[in-house]
PDB file of N, CA and C in Angstrom:
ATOM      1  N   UNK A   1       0.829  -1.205   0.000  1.00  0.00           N
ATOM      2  CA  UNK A   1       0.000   0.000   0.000  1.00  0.00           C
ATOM      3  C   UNK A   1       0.865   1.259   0.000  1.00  0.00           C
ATOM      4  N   UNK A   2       1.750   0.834   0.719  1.00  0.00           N
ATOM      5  CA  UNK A   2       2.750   2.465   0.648  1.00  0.00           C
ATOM      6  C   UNK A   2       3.014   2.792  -0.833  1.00  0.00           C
ATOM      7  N   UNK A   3       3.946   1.957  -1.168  1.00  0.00           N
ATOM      8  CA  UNK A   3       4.482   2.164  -2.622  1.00  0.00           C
ATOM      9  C   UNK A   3       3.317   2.753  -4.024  1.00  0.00           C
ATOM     10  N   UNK A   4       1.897   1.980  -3.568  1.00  0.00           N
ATOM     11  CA  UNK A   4       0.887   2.865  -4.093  1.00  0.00           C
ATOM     12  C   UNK A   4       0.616   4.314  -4.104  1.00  0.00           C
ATOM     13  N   UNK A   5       0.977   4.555  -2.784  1.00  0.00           N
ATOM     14  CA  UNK A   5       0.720   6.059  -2.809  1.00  0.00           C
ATOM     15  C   UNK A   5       1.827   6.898  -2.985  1.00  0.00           C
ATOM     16  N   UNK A   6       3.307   6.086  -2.736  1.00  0.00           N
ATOM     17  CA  UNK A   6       4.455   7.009  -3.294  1.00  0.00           C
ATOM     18  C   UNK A   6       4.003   6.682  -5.050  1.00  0.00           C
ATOM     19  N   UNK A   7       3.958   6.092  -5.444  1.00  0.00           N
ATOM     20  CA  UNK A   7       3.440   6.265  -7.101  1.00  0.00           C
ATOM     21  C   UNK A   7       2.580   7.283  -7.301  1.00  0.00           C
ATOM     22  N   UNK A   8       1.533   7.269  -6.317  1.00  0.00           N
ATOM     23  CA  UNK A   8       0.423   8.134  -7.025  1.00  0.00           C
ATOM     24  C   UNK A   8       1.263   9.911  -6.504  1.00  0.00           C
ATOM     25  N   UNK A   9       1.975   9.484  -5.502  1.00  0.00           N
ATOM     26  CA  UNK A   9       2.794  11.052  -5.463  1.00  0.00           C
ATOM     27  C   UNK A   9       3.679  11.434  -6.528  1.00  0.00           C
ATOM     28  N   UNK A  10       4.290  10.469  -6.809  1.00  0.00           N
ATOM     29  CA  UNK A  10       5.397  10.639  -8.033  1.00  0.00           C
ATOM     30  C   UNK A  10       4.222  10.942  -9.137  1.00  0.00           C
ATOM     31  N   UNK A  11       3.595  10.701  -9.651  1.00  0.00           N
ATOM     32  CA  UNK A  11       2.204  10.680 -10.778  1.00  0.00           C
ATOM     33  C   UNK A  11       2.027  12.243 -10.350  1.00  0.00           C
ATOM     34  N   UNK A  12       1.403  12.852  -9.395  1.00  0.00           N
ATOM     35  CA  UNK A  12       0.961  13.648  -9.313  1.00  0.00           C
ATOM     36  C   UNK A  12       2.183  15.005  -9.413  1.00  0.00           C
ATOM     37  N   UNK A  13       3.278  14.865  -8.840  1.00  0.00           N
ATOM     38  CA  UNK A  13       4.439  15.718  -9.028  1.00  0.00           C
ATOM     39  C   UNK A  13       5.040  15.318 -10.344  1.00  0.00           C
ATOM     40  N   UNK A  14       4.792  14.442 -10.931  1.00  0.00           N
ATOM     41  CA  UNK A  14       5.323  15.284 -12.641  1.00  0.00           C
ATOM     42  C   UNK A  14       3.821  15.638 -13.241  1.00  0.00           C
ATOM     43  N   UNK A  15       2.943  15.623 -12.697  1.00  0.00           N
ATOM     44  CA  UNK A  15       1.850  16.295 -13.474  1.00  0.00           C
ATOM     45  C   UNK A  15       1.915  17.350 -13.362  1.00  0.00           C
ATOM     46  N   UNK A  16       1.721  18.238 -11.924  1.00  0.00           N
ATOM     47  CA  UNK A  16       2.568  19.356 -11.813  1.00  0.00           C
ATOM     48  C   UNK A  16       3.051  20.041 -12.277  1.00  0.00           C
ATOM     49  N   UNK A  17       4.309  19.244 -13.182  1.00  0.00           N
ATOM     50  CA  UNK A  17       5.708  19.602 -13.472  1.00  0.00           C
ATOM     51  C   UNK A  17       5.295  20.019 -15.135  1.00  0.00           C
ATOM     52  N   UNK A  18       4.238  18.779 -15.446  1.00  0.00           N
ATOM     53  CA  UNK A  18       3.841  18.943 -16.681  1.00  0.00           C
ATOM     54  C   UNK A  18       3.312  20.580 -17.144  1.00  0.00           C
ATOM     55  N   UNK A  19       2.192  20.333 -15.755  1.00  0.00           N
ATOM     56  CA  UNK A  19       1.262  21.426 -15.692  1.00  0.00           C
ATOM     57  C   UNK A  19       2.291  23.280 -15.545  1.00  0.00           C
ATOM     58  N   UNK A  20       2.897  23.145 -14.839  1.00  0.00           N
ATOM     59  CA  UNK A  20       4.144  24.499 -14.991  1.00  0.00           C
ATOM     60  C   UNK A  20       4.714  24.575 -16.024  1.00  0.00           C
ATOM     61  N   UNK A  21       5.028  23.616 -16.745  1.00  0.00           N
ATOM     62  CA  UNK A  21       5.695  23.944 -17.905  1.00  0.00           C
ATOM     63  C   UNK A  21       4.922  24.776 -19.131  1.00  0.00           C
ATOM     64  N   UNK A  22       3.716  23.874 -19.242  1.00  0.00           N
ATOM     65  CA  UNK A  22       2.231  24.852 -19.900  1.00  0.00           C
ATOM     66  C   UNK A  22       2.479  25.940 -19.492  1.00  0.00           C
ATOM     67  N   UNK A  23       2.215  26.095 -18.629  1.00  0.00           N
ATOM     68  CA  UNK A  23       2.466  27.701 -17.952  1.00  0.00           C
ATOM     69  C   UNK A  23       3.129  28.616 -18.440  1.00  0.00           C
ATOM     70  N   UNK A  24       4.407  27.889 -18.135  1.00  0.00           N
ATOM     71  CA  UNK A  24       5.253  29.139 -18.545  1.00  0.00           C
ATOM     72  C   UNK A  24       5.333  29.337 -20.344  1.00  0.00           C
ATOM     73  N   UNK A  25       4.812  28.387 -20.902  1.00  0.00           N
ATOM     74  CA  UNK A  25       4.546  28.391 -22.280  1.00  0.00           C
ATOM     75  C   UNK A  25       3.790  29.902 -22.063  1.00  0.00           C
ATOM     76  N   UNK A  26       2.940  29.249 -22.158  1.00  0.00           N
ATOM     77  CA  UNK A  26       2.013  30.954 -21.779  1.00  0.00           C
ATOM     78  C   UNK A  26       2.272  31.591 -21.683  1.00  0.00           C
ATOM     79  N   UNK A  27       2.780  32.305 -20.933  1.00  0.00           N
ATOM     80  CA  UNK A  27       3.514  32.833 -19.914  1.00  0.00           C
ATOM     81  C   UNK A  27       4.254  33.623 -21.010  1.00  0.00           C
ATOM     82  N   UNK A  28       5.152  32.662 -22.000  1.00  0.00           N
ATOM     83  CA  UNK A  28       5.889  33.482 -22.330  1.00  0.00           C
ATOM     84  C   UNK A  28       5.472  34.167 -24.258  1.00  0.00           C
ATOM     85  N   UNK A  29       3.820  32.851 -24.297  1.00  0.00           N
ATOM     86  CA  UNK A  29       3.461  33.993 -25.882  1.00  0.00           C
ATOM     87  C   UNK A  29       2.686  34.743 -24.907  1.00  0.00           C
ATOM     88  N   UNK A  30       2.496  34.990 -23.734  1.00  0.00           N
ATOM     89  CA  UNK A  30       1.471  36.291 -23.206  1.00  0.00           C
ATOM     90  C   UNK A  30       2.997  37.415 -23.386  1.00  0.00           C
ATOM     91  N   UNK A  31       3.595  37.338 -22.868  1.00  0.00           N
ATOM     92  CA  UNK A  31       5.154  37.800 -23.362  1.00  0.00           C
ATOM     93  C   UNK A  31       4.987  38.641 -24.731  1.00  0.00           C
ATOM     94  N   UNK A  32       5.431  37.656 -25.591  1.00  0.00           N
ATOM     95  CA  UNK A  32       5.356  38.098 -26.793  1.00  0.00           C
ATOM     96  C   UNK A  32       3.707  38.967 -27.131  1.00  0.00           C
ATOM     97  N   UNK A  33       2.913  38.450 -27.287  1.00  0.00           N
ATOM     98  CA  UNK A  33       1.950  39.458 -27.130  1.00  0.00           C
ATOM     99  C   UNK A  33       1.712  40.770 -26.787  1.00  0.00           C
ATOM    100  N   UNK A  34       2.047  41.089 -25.568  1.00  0.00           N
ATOM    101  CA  UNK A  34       2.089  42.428 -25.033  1.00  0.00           C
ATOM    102  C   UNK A  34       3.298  42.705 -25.678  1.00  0.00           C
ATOM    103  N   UNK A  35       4.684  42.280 -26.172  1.00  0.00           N
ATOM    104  CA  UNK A  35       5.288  43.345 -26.475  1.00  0.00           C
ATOM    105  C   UNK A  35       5.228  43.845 -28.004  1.00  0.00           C
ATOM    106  N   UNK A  36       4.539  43.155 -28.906  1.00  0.00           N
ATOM    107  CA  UNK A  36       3.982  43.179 -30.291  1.00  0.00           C
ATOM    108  C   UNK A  36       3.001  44.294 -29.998  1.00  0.00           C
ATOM    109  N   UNK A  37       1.791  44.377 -29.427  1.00  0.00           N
ATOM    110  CA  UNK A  37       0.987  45.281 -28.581  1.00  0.00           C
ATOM    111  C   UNK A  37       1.719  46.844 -28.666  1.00  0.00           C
ATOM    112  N   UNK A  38       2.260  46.586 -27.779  1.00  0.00           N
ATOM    113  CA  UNK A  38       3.364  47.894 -27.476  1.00  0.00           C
ATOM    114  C   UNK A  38       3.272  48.474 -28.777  1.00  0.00           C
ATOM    115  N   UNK A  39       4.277  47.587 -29.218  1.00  0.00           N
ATOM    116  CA  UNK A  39       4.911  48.121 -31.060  1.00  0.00           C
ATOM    117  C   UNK A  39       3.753  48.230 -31.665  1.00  0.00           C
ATOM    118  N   UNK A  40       2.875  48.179 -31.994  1.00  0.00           N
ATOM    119  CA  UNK A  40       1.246  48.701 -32.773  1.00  0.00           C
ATOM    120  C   UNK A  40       0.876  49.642 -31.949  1.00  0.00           C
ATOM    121  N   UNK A  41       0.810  49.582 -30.799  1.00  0.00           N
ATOM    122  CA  UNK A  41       0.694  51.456 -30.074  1.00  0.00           C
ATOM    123  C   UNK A  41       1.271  52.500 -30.286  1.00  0.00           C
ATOM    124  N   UNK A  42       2.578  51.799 -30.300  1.00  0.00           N
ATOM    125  CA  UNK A  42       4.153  53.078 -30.727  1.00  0.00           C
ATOM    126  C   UNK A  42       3.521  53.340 -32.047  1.00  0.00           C
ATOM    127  N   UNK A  43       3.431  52.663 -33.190  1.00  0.00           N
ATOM    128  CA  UNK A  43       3.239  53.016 -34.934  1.00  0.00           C
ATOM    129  C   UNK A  43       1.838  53.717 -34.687  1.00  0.00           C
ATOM    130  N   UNK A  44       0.949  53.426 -34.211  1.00  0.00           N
ATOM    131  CA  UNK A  44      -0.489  54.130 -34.185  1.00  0.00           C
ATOM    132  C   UNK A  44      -0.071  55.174 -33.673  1.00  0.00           C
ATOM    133  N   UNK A  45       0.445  55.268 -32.489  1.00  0.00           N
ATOM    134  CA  UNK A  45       1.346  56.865 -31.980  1.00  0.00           C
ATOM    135  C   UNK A  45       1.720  57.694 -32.672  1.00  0.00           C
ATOM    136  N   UNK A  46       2.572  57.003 -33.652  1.00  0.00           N
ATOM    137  CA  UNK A  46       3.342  58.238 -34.375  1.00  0.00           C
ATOM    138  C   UNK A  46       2.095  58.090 -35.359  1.00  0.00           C
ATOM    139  N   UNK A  47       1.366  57.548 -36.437  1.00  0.00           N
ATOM    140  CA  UNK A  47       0.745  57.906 -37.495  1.00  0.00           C
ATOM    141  C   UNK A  47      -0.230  58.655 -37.092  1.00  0.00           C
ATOM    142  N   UNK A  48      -0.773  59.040 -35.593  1.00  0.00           N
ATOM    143  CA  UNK A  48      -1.654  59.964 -35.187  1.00  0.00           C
ATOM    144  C   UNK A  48      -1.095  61.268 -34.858  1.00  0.00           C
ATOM    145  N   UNK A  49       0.500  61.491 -34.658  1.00  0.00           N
ATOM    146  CA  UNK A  49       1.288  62.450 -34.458  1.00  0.00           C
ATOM    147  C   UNK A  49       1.142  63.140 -35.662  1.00  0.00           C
ATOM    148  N   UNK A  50       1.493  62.021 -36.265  1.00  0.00           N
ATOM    149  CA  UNK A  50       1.304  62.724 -38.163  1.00  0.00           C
ATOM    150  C   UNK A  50       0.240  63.175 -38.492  1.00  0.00           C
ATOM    151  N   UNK A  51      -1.020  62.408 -38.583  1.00  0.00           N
ATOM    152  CA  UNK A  51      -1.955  63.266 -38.607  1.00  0.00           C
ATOM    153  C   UNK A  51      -2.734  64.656 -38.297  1.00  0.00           C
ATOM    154  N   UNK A  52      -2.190  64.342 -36.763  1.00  0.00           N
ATOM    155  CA  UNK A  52      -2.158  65.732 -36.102  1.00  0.00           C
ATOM    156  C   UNK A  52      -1.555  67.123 -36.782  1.00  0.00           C
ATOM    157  N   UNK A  53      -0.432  66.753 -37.283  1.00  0.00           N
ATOM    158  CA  UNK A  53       0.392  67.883 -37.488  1.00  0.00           C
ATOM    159  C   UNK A  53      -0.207  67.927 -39.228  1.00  0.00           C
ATOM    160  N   UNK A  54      -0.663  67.021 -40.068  1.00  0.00           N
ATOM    161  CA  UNK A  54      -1.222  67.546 -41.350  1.00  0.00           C
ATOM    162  C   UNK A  54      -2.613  68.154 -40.920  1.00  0.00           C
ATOM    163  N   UNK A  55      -3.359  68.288 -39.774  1.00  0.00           N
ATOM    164  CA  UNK A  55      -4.205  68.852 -39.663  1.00  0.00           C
ATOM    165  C   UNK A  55      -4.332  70.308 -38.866  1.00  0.00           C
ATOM    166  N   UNK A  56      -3.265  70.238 -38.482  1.00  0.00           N
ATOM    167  CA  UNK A  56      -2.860  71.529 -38.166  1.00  0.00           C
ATOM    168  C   UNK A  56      -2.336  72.417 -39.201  1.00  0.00           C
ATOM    169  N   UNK A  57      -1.258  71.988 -39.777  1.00  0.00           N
ATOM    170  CA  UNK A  57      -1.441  72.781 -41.098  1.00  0.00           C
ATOM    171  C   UNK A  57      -2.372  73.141 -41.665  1.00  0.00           C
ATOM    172  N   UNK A  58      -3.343  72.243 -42.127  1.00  0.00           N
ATOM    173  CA  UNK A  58      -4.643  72.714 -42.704  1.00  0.00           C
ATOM    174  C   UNK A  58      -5.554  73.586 -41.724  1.00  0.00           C
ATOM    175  N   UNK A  59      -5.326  73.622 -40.900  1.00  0.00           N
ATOM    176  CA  UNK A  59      -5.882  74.168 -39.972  1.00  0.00           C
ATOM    177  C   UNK A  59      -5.415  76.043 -40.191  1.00  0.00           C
ATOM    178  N   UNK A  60      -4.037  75.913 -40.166  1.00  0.00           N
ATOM    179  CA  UNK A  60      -3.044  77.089 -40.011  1.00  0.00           C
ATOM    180  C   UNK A  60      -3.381  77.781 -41.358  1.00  0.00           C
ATOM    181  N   UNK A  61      -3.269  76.782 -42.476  1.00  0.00           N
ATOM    182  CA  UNK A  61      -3.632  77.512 -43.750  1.00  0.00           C
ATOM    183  C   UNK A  61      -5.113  78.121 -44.020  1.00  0.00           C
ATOM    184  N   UNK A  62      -5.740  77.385 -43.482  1.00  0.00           N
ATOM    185  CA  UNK A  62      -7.104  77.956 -43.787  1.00  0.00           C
ATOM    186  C   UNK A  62      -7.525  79.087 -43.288  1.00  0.00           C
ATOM    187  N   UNK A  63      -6.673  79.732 -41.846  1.00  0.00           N
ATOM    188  CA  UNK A  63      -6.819  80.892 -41.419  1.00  0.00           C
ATOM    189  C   UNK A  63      -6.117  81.962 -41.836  1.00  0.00           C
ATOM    190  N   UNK A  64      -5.217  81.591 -42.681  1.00  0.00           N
ATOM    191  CA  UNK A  64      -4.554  82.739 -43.074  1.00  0.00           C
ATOM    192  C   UNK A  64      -4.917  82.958 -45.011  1.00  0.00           C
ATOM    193  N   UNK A  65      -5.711  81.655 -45.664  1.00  0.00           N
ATOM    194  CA  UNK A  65      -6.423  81.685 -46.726  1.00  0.00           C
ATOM    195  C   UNK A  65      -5.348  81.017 -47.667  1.00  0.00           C
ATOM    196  N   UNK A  66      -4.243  80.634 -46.822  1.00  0.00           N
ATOM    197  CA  UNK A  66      -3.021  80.037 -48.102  1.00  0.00           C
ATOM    198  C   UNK A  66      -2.625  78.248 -48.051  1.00  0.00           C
ATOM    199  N   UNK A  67      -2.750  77.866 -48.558  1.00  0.00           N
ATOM    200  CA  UNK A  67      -2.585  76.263 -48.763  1.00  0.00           C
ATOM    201  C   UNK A  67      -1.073  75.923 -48.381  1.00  0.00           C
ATOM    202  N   UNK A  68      -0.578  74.794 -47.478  1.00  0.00           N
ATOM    203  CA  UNK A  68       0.546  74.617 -47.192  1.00  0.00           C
ATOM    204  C   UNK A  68       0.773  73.973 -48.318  1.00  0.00           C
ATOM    205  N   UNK A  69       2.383  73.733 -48.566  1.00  0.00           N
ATOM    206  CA  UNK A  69       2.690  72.740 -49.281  1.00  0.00           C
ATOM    207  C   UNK A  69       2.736  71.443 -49.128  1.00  0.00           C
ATOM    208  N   UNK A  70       2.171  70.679 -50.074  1.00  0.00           N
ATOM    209  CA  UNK A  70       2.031  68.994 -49.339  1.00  0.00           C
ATOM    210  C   UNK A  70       3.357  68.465 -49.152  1.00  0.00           C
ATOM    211  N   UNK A  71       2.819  67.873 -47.647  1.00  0.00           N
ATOM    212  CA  UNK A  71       4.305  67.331 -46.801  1.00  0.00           C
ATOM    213  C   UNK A  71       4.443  65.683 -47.710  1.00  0.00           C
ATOM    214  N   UNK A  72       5.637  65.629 -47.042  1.00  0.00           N
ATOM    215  CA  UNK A  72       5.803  63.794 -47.477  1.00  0.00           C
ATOM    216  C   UNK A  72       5.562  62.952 -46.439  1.00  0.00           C
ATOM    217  N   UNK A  73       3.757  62.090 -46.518  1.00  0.00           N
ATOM    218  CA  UNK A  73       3.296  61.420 -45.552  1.00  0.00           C
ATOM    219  C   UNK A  73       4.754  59.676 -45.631  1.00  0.00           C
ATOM    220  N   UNK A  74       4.754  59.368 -44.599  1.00  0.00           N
ATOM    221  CA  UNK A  74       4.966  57.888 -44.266  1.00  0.00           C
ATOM    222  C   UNK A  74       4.222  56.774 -44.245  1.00  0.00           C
ATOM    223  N   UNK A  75       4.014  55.970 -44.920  1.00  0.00           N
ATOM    224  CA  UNK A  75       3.114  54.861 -45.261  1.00  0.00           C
ATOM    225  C   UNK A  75       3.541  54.295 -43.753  1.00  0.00           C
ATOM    226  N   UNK A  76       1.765  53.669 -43.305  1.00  0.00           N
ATOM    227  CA  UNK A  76       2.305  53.380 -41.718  1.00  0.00           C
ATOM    228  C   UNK A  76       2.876  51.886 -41.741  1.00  0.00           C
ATOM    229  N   UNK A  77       3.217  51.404 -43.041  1.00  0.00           N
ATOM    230  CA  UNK A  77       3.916  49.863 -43.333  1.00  0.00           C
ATOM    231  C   UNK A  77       4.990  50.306 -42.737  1.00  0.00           C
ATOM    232  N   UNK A  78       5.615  51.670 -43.103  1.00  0.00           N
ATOM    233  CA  UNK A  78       7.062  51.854 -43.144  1.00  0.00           C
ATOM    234  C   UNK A  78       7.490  52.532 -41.748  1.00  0.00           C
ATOM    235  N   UNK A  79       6.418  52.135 -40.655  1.00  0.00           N
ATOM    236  CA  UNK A  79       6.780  53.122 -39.697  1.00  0.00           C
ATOM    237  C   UNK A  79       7.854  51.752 -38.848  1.00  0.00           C
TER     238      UNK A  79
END
């Protein structure tokens, strides 16, 4: 009877072992995830920076009645 239940302990501590390892799988595409995340915040960041500032121009020009010259946008592939 002993040896039964040191088995079923050994059974249960590499399940465990199994079960942590999943984990940290996870663990580490939750990892990767958030930092991909990040980097699509940063590029949405700046292509809204950009925007901002072509709409301010238009903004600036329209009050003074004169058209800026068109800037050179960044395709947000290339950010």
């Amino acid at each position: 009877m002993m040896e039964t239940n040191q088995d079923l302990l050994a059974a249960q501590v590499e399940a465990l072992r199994e079960d942590l390892v999943a984990v940290r799988a996870l663990q580490e595409r939750q990892q990767e995830s958030i930092t991909s995340l990040i980097a699509l915040s940063q590029q949405q960041t700046a292509v809204i920076e950009q925007q901002n500032a072509v709409i301010n121009r238009l903004i600036g020009a329209s009050s003074n009645g004169v058209l800026p010259p068109p800037g050179r946008l960044v395709p947000a592939a290339d950010l």
